[in-house]
PDB file of N, CA and C in Angstrom:
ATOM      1  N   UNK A   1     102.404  53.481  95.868  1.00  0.00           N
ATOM      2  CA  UNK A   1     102.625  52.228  95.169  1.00  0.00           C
ATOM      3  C   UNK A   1     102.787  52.560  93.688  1.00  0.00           C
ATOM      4  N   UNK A   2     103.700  51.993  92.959  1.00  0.00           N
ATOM      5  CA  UNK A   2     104.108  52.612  91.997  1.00  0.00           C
ATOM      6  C   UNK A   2     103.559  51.550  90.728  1.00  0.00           C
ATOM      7  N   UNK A   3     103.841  51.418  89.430  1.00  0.00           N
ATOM      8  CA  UNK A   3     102.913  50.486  88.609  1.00  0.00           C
ATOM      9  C   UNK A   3     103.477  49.354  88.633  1.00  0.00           C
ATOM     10  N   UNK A   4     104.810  49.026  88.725  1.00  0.00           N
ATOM     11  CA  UNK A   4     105.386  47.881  88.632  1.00  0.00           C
ATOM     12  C   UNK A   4     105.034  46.784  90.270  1.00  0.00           C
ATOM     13  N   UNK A   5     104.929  47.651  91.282  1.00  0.00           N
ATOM     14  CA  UNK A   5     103.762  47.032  92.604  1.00  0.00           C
ATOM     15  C   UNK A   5     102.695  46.703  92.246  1.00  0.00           C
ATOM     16  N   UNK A   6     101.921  47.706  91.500  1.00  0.00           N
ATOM     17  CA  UNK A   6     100.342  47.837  91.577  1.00  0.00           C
ATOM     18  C   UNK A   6      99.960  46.295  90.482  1.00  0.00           C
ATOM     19  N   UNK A   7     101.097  46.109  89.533  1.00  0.00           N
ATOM     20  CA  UNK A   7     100.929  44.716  88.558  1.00  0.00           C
ATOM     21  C   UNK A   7     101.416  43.641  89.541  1.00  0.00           C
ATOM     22  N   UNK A   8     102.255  43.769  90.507  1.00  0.00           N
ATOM     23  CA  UNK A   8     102.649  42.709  90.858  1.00  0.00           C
ATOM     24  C   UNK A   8     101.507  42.008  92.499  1.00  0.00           C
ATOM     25  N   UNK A   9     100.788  42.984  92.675  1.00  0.00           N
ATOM     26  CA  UNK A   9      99.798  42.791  94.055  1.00  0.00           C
ATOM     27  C   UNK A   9      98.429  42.613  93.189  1.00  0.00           C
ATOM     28  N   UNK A  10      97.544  42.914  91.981  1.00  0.00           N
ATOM     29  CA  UNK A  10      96.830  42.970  90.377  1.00  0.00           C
ATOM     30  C   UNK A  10      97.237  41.087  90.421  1.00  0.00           C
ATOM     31  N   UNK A  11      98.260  41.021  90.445  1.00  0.00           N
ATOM     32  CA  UNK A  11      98.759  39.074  89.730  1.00  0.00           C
ATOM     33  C   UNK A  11      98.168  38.670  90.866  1.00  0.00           C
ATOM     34  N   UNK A  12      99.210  38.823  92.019  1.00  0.00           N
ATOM     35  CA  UNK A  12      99.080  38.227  93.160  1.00  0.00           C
ATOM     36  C   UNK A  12      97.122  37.922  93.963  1.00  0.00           C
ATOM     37  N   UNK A  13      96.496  38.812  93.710  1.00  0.00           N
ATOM     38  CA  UNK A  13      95.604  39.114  94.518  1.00  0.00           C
ATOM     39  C   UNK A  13      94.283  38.083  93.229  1.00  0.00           C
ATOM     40  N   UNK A  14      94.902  38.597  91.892  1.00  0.00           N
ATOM     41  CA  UNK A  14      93.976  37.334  90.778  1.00  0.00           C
ATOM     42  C   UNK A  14      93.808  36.238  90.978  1.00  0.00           C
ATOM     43  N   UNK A  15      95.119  35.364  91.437  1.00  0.00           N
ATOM     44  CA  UNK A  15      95.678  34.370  91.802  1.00  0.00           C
ATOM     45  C   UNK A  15      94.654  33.495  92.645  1.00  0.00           C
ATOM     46  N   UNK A  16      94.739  34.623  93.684  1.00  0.00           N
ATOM     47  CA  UNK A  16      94.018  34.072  95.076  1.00  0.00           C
ATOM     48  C   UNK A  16      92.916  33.935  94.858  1.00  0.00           C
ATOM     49  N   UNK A  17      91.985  34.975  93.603  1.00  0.00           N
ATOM     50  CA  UNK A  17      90.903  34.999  93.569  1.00  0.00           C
ATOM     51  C   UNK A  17      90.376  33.868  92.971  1.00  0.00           C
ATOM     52  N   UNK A  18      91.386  33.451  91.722  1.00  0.00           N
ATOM     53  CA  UNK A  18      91.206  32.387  90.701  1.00  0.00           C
ATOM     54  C   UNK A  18      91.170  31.182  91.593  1.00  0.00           C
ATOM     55  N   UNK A  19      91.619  30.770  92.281  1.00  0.00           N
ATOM     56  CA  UNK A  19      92.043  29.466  93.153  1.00  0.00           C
ATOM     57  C   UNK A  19      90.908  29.457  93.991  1.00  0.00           C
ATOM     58  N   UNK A  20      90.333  30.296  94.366  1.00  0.00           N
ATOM     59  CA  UNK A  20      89.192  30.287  95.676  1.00  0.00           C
ATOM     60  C   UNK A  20      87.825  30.128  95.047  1.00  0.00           C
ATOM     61  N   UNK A  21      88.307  30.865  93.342  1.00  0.00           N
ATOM     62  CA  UNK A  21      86.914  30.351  92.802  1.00  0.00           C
ATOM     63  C   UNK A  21      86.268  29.149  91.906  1.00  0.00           C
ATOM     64  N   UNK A  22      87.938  28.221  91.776  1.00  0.00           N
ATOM     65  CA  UNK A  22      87.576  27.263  90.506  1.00  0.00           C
ATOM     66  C   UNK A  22      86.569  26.054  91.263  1.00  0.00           C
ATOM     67  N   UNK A  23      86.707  25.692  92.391  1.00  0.00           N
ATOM     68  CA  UNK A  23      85.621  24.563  92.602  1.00  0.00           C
ATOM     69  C   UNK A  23      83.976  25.090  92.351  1.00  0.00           C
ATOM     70  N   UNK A  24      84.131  26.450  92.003  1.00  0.00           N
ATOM     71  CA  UNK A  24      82.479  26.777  92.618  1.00  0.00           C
ATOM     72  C   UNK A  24      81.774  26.585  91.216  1.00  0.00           C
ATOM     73  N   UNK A  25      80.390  25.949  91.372  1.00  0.00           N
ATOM     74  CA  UNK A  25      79.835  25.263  90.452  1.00  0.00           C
ATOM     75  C   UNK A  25      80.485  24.403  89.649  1.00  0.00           C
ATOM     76  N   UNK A  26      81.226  23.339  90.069  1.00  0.00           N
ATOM     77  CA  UNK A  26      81.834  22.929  89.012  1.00  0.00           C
ATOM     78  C   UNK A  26      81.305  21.362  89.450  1.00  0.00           C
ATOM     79  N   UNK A  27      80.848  20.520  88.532  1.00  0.00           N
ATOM     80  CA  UNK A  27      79.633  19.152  88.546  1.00  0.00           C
ATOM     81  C   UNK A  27      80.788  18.131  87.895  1.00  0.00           C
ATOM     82  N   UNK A  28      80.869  16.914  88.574  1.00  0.00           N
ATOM     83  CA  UNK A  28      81.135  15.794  88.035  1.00  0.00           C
ATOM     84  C   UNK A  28      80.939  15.137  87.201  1.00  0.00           C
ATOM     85  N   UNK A  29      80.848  14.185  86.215  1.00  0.00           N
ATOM     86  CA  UNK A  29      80.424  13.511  85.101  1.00  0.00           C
ATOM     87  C   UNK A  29      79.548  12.443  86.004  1.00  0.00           C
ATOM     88  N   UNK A  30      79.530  11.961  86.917  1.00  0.00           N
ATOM     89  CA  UNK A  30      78.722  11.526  87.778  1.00  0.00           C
ATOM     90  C   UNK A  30      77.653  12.165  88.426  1.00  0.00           C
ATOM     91  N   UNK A  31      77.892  13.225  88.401  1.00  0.00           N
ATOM     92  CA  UNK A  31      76.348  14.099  89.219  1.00  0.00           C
ATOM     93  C   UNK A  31      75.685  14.329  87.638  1.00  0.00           C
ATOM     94  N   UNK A  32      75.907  14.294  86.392  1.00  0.00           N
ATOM     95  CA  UNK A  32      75.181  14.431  85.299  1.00  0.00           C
ATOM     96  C   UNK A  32      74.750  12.959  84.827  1.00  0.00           C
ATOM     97  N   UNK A  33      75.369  12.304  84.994  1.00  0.00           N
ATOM     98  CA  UNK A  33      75.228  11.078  84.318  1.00  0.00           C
ATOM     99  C   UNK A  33      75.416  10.983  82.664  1.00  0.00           C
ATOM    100  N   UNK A  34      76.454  11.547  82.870  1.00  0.00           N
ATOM    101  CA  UNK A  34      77.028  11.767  80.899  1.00  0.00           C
ATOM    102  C   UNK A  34      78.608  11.463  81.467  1.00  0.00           C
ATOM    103  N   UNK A  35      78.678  10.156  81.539  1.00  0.00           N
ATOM    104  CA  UNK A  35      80.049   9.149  82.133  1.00  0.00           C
ATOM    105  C   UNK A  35      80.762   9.228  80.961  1.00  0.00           C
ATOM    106  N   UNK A  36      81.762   9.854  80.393  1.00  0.00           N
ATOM    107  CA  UNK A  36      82.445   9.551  79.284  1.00  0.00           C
ATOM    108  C   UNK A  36      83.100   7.983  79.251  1.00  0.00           C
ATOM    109  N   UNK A  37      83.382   7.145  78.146  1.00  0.00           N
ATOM    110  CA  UNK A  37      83.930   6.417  78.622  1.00  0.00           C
ATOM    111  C   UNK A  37      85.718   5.950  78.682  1.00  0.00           C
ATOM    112  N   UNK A  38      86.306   5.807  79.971  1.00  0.00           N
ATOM    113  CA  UNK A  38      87.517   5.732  79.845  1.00  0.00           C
ATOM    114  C   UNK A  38      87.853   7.254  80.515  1.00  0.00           C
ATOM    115  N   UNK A  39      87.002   7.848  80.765  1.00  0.00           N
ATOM    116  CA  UNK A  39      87.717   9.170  81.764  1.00  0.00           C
ATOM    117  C   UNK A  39      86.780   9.141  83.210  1.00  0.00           C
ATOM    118  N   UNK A  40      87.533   9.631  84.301  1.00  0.00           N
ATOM    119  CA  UNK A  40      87.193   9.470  85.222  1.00  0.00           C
ATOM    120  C   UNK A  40      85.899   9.929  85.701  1.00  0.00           C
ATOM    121  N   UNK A  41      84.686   9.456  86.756  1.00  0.00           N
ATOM    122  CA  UNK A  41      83.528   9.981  86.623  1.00  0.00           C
ATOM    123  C   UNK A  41      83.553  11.347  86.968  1.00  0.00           C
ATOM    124  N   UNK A  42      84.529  11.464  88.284  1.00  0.00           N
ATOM    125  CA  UNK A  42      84.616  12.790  89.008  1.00  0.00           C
ATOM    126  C   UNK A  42      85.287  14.336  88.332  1.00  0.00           C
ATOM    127  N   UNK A  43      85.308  13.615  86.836  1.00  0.00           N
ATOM    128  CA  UNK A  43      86.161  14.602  85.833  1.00  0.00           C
ATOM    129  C   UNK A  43      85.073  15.683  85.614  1.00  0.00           C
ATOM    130  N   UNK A  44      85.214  17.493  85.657  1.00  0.00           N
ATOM    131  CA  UNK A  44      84.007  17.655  85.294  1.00  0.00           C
ATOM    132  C   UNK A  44      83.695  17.763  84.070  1.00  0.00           C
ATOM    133  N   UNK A  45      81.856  18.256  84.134  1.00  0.00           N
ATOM    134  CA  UNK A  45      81.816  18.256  82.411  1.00  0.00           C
ATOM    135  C   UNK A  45      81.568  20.061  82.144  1.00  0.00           C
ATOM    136  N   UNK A  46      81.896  20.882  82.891  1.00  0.00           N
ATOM    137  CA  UNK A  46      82.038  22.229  82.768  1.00  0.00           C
ATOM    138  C   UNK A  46      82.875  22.894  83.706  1.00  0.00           C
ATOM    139  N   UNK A  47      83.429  23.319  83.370  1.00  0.00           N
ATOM    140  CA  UNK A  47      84.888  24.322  84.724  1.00  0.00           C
ATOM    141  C   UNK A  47      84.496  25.507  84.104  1.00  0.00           C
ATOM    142  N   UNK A  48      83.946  26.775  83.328  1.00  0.00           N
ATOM    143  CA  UNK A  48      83.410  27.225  82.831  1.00  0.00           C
ATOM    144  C   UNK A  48      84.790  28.726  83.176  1.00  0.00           C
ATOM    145  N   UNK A  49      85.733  28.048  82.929  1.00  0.00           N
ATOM    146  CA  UNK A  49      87.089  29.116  83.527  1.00  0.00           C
ATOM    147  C   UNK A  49      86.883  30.239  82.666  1.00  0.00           C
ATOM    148  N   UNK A  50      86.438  30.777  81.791  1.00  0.00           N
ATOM    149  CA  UNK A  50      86.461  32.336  81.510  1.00  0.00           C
ATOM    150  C   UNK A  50      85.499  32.806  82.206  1.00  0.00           C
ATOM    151  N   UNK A  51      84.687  32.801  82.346  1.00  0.00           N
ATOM    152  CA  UNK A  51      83.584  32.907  83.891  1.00  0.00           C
ATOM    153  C   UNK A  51      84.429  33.057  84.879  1.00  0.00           C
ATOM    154  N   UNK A  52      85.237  31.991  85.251  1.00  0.00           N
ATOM    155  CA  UNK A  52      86.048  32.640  86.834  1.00  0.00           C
ATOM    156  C   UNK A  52      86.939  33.515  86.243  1.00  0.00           C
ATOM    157  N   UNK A  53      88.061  33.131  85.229  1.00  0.00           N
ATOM    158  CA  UNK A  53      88.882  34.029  85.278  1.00  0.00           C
ATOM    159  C   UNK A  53      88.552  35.416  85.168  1.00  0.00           C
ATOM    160  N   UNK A  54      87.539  35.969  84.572  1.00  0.00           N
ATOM    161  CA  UNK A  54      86.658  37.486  84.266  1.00  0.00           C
ATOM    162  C   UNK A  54      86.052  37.774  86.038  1.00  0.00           C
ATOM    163  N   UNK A  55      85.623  37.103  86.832  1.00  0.00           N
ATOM    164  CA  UNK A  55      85.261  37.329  88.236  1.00  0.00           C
ATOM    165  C   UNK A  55      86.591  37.766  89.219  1.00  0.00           C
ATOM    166  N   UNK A  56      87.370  36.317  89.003  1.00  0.00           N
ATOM    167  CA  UNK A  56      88.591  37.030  89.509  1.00  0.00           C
ATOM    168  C   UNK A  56      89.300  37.912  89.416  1.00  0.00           C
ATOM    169  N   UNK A  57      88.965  38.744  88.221  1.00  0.00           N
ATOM    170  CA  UNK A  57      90.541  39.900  87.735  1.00  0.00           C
ATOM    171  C   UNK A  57      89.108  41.024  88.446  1.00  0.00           C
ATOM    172  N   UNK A  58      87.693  41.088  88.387  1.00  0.00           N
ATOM    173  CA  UNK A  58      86.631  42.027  89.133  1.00  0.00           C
ATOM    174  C   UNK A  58      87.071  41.956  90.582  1.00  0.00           C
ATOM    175  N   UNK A  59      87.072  40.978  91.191  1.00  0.00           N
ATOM    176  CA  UNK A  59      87.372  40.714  92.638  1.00  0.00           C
ATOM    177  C   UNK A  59      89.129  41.411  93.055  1.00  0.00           C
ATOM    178  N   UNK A  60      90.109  41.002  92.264  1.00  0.00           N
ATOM    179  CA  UNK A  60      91.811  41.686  91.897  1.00  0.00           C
ATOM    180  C   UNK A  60      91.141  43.138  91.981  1.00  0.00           C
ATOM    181  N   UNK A  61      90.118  43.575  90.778  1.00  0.00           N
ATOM    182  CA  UNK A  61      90.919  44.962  90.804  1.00  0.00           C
ATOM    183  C   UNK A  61      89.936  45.564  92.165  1.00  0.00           C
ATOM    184  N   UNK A  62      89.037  45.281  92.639  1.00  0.00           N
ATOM    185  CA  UNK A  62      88.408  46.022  93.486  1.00  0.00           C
ATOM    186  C   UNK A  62      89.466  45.952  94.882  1.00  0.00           C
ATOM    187  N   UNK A  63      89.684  44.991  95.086  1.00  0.00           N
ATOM    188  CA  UNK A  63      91.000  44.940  96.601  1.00  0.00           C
ATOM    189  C   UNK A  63      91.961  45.307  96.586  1.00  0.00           C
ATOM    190  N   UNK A  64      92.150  45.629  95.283  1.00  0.00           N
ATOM    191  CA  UNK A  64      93.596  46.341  94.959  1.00  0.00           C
ATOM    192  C   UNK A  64      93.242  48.020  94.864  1.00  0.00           C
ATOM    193  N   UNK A  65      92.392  48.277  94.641  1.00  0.00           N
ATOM    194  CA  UNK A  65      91.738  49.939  94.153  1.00  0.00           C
ATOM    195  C   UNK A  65      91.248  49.777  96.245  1.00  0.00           C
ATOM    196  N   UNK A  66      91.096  48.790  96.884  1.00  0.00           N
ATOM    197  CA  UNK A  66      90.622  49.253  98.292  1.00  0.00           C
ATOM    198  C   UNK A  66      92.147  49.513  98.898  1.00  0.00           C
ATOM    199  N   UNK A  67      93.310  48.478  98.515  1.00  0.00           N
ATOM    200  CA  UNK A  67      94.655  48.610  99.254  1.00  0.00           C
ATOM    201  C   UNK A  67      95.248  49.471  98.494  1.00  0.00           C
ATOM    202  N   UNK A  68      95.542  50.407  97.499  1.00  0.00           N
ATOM    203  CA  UNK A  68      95.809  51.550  96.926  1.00  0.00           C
ATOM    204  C   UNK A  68      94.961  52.595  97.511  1.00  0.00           C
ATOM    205  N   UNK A  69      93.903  52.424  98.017  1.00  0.00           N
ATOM    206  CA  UNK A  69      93.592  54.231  98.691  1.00  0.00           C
ATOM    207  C   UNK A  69      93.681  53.880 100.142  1.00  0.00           C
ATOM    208  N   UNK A  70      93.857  52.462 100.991  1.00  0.00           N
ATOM    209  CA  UNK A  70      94.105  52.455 101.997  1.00  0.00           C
ATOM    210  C   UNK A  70      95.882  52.906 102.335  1.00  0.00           C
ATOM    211  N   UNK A  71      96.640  53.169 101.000  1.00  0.00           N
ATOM    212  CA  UNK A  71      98.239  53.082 101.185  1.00  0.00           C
ATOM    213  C   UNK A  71      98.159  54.745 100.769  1.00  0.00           C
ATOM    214  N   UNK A  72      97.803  55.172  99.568  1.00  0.00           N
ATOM    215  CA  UNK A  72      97.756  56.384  98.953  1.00  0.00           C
ATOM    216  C   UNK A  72      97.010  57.685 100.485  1.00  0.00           C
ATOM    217  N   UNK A  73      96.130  57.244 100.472  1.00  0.00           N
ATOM    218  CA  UNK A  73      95.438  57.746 101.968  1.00  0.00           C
ATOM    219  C   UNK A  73      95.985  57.870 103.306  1.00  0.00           C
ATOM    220  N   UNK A  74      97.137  57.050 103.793  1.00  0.00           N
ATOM    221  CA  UNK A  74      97.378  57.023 104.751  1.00  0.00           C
ATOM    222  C   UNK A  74      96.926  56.601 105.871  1.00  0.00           C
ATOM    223  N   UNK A  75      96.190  55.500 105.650  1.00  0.00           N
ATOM    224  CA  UNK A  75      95.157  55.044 106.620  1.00  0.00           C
ATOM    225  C   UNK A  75      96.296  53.465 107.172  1.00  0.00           C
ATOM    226  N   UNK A  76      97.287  53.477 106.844  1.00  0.00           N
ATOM    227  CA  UNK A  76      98.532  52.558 107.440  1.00  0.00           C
ATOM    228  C   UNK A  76      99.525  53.562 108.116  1.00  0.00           C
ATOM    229  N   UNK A  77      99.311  54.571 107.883  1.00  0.00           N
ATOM    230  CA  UNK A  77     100.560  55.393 108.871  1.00  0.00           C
ATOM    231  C   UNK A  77     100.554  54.963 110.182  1.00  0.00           C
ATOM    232  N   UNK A  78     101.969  54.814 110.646  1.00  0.00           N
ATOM    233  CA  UNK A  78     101.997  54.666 111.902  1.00  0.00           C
ATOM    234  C   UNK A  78     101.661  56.117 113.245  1.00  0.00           C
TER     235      UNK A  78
END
Protein backbone atom coordinates (compact mmCIF):
# COMPACT_ATOMS: atom_id res chain seq x y z
CA UNK A 1 0.00 0.00 0.00
CA UNK A 2 1.60 2.94 -1.09
CA UNK A 3 1.11 6.66 0.75
CA UNK A 4 -1.37 8.08 -1.43
CA UNK A 5 -3.72 4.58 -0.26
CA UNK A 6 -2.43 4.64 3.16
CA UNK A 7 -4.05 8.70 3.29
CA UNK A 8 -6.89 7.71 1.50
CA UNK A 9 -8.02 4.34 3.89
CA UNK A 10 -6.23 7.11 7.28
CA UNK A 11 -9.58 9.56 5.85
CA UNK A 12 -11.78 6.86 5.17
CA UNK A 13 -11.40 4.72 8.33
CA UNK A 14 -11.41 8.55 10.61
CA UNK A 15 -14.60 9.09 9.09
CA UNK A 16 -16.16 5.99 10.33
CA UNK A 17 -14.57 6.48 13.51
CA UNK A 18 -15.78 10.16 13.85
CA UNK A 19 -19.48 9.25 13.00
CA UNK A 20 -19.66 6.19 15.40
CA UNK A 21 -18.33 8.39 18.01
CA UNK A 22 -20.22 11.81 17.97
CA UNK A 23 -23.47 10.69 19.90
CA UNK A 24 -21.34 9.28 22.77
CA UNK A 25 -21.72 11.42 25.81
CA UNK A 26 -23.33 13.97 24.27
CA UNK A 27 -26.49 15.56 26.88
CA UNK A 28 -29.40 17.61 25.80
CA UNK A 29 -30.24 21.05 27.12
CA UNK A 30 -33.08 19.16 28.65
CA UNK A 31 -31.25 16.45 30.54
CA UNK A 32 -29.28 19.67 32.17
CA UNK A 33 -31.93 21.90 32.59
CA UNK A 34 -29.97 25.00 31.19
CA UNK A 35 -32.97 25.42 28.32
CA UNK A 36 -31.53 28.21 26.29
CA UNK A 37 -34.16 30.31 25.22
CA UNK A 38 -35.43 30.06 21.60
CA UNK A 39 -33.10 26.98 20.80
CA UNK A 40 -34.23 23.65 20.84
CA UNK A 41 -34.20 21.60 24.22
CA UNK A 42 -32.67 18.49 22.55
CA UNK A 43 -29.77 20.88 21.25
CA UNK A 44 -26.69 19.79 23.14
CA UNK A 45 -24.87 21.80 25.62
CA UNK A 46 -21.40 19.92 24.95
CA UNK A 47 -20.42 17.77 21.67
CA UNK A 48 -16.94 18.08 23.09
CA UNK A 49 -15.64 17.28 19.18
CA UNK A 50 -11.86 17.71 19.73
CA UNK A 51 -12.21 14.87 22.20
CA UNK A 52 -13.76 12.72 19.42
CA UNK A 53 -11.96 14.02 16.68
CA UNK A 54 -8.31 13.19 18.66
CA UNK A 55 -10.04 9.44 19.53
CA UNK A 56 -10.96 8.95 16.11
CA UNK A 57 -7.69 9.71 14.13
CA UNK A 58 -6.18 6.97 17.59
CA UNK A 59 -8.85 4.46 16.54
CA UNK A 60 -7.83 5.45 12.16
CA UNK A 61 -4.36 4.97 12.85
CA UNK A 62 -4.41 1.73 14.87
CA UNK A 63 -6.78 -0.23 12.01
CA UNK A 64 -4.92 1.10 9.53
CA UNK A 65 -1.25 0.09 11.10
CA UNK A 66 -3.53 -3.55 11.73
CA UNK A 67 -4.67 -3.51 7.69
CA UNK A 68 -1.08 -2.41 6.56
CA UNK A 69 0.72 -5.43 8.25
CA UNK A 70 -2.28 -7.62 7.49
CA UNK A 71 -1.53 -6.47 3.45
CA UNK A 72 2.41 -5.86 3.89
CA UNK A 73 2.50 -9.50 5.64
CA UNK A 74 0.62 -11.41 3.44
CA UNK A 75 -1.87 -12.66 5.58
CA UNK A 76 -4.60 -11.85 2.40
CA UNK A 77 -2.69 -13.96 -0.07
CA UNK A 78 -4.65 -16.17 -1.81
Amino acid sequence: MGIAGSLMVITILWWLAFFCLLPVGVRGQWEDGDIVPGSEPGAPTQTKLLWKGAAALGIAVVLWAVLFAAINLGWFAA
